[in-house]
N, C-alpha and C. Protein backbone atom coordinates (compact mmCIF):
# COMPACT_ATOMS: atom_id res chain seq x y z
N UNK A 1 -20.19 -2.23 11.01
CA UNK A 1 -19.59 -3.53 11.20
C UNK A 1 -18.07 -3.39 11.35
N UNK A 2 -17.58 -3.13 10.18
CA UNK A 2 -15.78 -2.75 10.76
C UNK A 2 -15.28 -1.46 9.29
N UNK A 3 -14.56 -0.58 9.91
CA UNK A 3 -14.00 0.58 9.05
C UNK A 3 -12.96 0.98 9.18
N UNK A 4 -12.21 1.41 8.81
CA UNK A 4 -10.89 2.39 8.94
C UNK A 4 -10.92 3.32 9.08
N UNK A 5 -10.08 4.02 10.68
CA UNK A 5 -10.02 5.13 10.87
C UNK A 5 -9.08 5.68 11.23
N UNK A 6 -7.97 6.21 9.82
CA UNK A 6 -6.24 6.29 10.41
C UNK A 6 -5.55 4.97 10.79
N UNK A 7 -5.09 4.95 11.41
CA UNK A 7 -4.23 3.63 11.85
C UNK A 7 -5.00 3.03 13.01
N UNK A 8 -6.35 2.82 12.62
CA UNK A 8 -7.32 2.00 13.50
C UNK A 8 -8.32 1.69 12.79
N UNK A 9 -8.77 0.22 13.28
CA UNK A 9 -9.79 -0.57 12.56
C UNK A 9 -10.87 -0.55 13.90
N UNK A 10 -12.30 -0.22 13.47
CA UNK A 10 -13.47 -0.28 14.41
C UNK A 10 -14.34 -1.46 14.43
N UNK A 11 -14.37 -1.67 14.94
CA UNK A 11 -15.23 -2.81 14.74
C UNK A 11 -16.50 -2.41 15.77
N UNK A 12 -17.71 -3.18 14.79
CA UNK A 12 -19.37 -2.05 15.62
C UNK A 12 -20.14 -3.62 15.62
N UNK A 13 -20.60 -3.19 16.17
CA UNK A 13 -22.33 -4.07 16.77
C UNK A 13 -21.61 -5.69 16.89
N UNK A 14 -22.55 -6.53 16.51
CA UNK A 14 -21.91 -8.17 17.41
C UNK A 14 -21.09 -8.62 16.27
N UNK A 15 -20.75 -9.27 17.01
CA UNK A 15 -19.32 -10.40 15.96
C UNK A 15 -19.60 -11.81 16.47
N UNK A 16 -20.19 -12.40 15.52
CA UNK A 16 -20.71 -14.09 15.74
C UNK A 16 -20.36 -14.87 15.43
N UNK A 17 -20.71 -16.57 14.93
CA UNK A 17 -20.84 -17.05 14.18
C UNK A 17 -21.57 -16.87 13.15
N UNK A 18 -22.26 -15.84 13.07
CA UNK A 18 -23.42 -15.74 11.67
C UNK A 18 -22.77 -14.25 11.16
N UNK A 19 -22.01 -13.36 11.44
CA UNK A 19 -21.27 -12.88 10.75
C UNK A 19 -19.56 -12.71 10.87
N UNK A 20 -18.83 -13.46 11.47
CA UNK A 20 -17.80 -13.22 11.39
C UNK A 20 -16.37 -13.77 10.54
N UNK A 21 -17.26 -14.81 9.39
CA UNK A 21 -16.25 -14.78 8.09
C UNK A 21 -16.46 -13.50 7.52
N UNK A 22 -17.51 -12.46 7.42
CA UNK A 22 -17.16 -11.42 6.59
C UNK A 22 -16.34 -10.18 7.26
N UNK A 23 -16.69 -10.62 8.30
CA UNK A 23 -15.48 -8.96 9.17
C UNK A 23 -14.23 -9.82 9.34
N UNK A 24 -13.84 -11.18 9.12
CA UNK A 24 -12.25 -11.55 9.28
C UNK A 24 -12.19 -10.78 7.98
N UNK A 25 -12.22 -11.61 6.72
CA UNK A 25 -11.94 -11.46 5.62
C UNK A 25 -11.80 -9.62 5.48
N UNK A 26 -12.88 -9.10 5.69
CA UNK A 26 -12.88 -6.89 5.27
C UNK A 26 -11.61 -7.06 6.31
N UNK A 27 -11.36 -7.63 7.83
CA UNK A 27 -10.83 -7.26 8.69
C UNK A 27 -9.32 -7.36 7.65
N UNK A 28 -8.98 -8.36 7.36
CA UNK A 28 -7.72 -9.14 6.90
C UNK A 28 -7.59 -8.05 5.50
N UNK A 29 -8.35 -7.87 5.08
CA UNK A 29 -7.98 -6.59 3.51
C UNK A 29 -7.36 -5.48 4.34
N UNK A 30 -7.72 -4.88 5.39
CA UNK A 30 -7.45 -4.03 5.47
C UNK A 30 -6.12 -3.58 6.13
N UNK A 31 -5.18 -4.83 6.79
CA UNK A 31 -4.53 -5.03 7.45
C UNK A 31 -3.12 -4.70 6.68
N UNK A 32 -2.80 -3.24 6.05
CA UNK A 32 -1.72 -3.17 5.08
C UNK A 32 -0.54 -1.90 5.86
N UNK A 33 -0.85 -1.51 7.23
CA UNK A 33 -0.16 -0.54 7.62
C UNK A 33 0.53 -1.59 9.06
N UNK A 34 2.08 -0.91 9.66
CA UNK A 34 2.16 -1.44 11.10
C UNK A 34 1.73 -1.11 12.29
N UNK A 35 1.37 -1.38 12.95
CA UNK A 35 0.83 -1.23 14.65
C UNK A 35 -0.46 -0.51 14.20
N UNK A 36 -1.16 -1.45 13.59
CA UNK A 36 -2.76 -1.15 13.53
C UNK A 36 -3.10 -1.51 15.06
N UNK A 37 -4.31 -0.83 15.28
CA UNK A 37 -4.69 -0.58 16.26
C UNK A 37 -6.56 -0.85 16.11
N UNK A 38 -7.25 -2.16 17.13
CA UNK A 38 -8.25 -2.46 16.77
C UNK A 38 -9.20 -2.36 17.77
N UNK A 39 -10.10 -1.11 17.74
CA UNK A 39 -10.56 -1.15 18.53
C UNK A 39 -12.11 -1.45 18.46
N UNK A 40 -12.36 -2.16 19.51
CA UNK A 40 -13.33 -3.22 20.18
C UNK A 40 -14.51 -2.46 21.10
N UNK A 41 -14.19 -1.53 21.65
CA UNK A 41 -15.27 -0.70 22.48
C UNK A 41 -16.45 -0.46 21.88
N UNK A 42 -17.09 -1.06 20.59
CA UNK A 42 -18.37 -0.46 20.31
C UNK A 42 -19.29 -2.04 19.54
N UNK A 43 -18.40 -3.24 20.07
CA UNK A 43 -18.61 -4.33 19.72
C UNK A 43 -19.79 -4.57 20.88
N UNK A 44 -20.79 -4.92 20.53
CA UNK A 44 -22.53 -5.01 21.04
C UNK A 44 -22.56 -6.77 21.73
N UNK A 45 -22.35 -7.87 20.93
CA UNK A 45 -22.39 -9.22 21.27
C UNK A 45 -21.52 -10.04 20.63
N UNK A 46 -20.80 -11.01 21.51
CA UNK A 46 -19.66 -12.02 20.83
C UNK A 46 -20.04 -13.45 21.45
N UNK A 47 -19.28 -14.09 20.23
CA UNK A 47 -19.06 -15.66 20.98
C UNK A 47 -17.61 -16.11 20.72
N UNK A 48 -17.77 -17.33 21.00
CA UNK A 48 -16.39 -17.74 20.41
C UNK A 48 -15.51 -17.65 19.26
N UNK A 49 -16.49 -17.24 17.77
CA UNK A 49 -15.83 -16.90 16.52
C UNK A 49 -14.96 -15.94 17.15
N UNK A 50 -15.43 -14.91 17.83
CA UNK A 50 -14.48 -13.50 17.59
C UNK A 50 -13.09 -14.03 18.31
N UNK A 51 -12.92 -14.97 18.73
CA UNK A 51 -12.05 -15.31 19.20
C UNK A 51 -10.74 -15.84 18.15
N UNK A 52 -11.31 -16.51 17.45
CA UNK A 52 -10.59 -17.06 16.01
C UNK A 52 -10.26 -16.19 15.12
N UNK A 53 -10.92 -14.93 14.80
CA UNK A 53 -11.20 -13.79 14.61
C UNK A 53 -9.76 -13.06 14.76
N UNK A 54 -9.52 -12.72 15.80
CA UNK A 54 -8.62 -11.94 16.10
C UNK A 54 -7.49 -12.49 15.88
N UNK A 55 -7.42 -14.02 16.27
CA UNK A 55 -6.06 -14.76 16.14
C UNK A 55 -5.50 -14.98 14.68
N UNK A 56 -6.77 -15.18 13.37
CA UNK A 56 -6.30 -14.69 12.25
C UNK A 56 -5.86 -13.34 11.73
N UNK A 57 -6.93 -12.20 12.20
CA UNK A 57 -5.53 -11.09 12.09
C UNK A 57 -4.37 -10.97 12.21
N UNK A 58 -4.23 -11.46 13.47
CA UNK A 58 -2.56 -11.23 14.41
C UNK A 58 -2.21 -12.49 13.27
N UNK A 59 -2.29 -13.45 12.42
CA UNK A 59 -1.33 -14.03 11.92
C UNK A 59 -1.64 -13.57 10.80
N UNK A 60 -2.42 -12.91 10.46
CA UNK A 60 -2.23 -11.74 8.91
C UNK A 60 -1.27 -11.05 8.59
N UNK A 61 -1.23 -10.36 10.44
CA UNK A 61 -0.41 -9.06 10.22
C UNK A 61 0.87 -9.50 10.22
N UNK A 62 0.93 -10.87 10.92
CA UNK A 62 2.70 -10.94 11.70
C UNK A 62 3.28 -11.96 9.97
N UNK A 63 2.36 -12.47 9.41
CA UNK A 63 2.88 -12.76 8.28
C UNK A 63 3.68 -11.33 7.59
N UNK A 64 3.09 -10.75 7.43
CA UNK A 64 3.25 -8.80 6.73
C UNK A 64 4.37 -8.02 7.25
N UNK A 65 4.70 -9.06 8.80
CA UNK A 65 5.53 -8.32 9.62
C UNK A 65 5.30 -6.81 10.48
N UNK A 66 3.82 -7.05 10.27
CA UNK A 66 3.08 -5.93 11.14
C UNK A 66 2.64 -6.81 12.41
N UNK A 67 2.01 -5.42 13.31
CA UNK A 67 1.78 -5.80 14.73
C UNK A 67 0.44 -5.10 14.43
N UNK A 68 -0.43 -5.80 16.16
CA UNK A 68 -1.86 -5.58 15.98
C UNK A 68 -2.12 -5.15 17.52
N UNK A 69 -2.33 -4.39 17.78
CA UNK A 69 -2.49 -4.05 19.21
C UNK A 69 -4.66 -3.71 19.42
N UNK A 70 -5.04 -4.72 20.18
CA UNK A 70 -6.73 -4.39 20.53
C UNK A 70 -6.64 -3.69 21.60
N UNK A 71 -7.81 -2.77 21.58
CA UNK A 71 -7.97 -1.72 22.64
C UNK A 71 -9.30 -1.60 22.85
N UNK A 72 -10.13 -1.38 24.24
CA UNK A 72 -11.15 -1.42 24.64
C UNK A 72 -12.06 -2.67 24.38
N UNK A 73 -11.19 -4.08 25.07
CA UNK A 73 -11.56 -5.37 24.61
C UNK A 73 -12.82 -5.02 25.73
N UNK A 74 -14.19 -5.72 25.26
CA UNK A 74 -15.11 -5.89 26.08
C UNK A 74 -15.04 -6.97 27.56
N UNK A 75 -15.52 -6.92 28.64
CA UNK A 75 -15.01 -7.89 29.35
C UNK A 75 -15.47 -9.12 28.74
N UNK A 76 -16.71 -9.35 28.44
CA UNK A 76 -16.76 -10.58 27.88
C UNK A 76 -16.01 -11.17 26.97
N UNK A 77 -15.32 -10.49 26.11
CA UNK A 77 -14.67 -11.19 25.35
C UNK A 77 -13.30 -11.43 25.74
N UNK A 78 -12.79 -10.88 27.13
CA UNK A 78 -11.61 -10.96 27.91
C UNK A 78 -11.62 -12.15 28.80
N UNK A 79 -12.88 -13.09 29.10
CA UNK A 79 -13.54 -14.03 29.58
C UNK A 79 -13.15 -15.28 28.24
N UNK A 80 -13.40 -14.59 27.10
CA UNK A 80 -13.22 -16.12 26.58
C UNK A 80 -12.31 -16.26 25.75
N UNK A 81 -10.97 -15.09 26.25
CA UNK A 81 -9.76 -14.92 25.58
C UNK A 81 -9.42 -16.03 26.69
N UNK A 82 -9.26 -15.52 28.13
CA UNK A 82 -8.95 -16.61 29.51
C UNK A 82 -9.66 -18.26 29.07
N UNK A 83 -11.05 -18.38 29.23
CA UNK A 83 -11.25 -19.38 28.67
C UNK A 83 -10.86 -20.38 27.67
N UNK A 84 -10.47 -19.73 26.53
CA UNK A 84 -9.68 -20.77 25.47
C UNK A 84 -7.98 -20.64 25.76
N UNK A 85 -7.30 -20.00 26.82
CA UNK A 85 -5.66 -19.85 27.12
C UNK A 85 -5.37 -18.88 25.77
N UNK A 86 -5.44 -18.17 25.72
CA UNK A 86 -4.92 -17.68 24.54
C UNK A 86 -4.42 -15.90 24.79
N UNK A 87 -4.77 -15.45 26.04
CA UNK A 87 -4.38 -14.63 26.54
C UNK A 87 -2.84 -14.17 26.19
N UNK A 88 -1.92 -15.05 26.40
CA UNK A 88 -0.12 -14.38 26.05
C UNK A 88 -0.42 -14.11 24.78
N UNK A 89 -1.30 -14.57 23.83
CA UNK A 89 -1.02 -14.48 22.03
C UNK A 89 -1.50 -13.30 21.51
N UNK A 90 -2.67 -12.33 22.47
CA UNK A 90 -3.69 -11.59 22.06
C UNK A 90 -2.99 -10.22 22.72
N UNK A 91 -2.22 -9.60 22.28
CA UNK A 91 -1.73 -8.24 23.03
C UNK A 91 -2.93 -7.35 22.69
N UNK A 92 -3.48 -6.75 24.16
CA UNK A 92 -4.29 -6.09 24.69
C UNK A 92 -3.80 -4.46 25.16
N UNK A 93 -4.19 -3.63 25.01
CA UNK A 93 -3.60 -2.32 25.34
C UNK A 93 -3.63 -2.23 26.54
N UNK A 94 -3.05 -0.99 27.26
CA UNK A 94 -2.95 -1.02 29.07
C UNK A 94 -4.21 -0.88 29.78
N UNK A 95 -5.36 -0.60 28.97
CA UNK A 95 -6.51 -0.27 29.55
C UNK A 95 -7.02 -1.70 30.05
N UNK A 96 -6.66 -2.96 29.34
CA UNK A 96 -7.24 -4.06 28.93
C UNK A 96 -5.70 -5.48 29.94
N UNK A 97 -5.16 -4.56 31.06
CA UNK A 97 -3.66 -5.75 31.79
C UNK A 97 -4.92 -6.12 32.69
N UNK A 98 -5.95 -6.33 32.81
CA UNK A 98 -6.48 -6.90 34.05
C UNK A 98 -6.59 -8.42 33.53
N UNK A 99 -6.10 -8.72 32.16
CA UNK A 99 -6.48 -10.38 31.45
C UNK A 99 -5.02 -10.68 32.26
N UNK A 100 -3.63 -10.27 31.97
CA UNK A 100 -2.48 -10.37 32.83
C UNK A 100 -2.08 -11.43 33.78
């Protein structure tokens, strides 16, 4: 579901509404170093939570005065970053400028 690995958080299989208060919350504990790095490439199925999701990290971290950089965003979930406008708020790594 989500782990620490060095200065990266994984996140595995789907991120829903039926589990994604518990991977914000593990997500948000774990959020104690800068330019964590979250990567998304092994995330299976999303909806709109993961969307809310991420935007509470990034105001976890930027409370902390840390930064959050996602990497290997799935396209679908690059679809409903565009969909809700929220694209400028969500810094995406260079693999991931085609949201841009």
């Amino acid at each position: 579901m989500l782990h620490r690995d060095g200065n990266k958080l994984v996140v595995q299989g789907p991120v829903t509404i039926d589990n994604v208060v518990e991977i914000t919350q593990r997500g948000a504990a774990l959020l104690d170093e800068n330019n964590l790095i979250v990567d998304l490439k092994n995330v299976t199925e999303v909806d709109s939570a993961i969307v809310s999701m991420l935007l509470e990290w990034l105001r976890n971290a930027r409370n902390k005065n840390h930064q959050l950089q996602f990497v290997h965003v799935p396209q679908n979930l690059i679809s409903l970053i565009q969909l809700y406008g929220v694209a400028e708020l969500i810094p995406l790594s260079v693999d991931n400028q085609q949201l841009n």
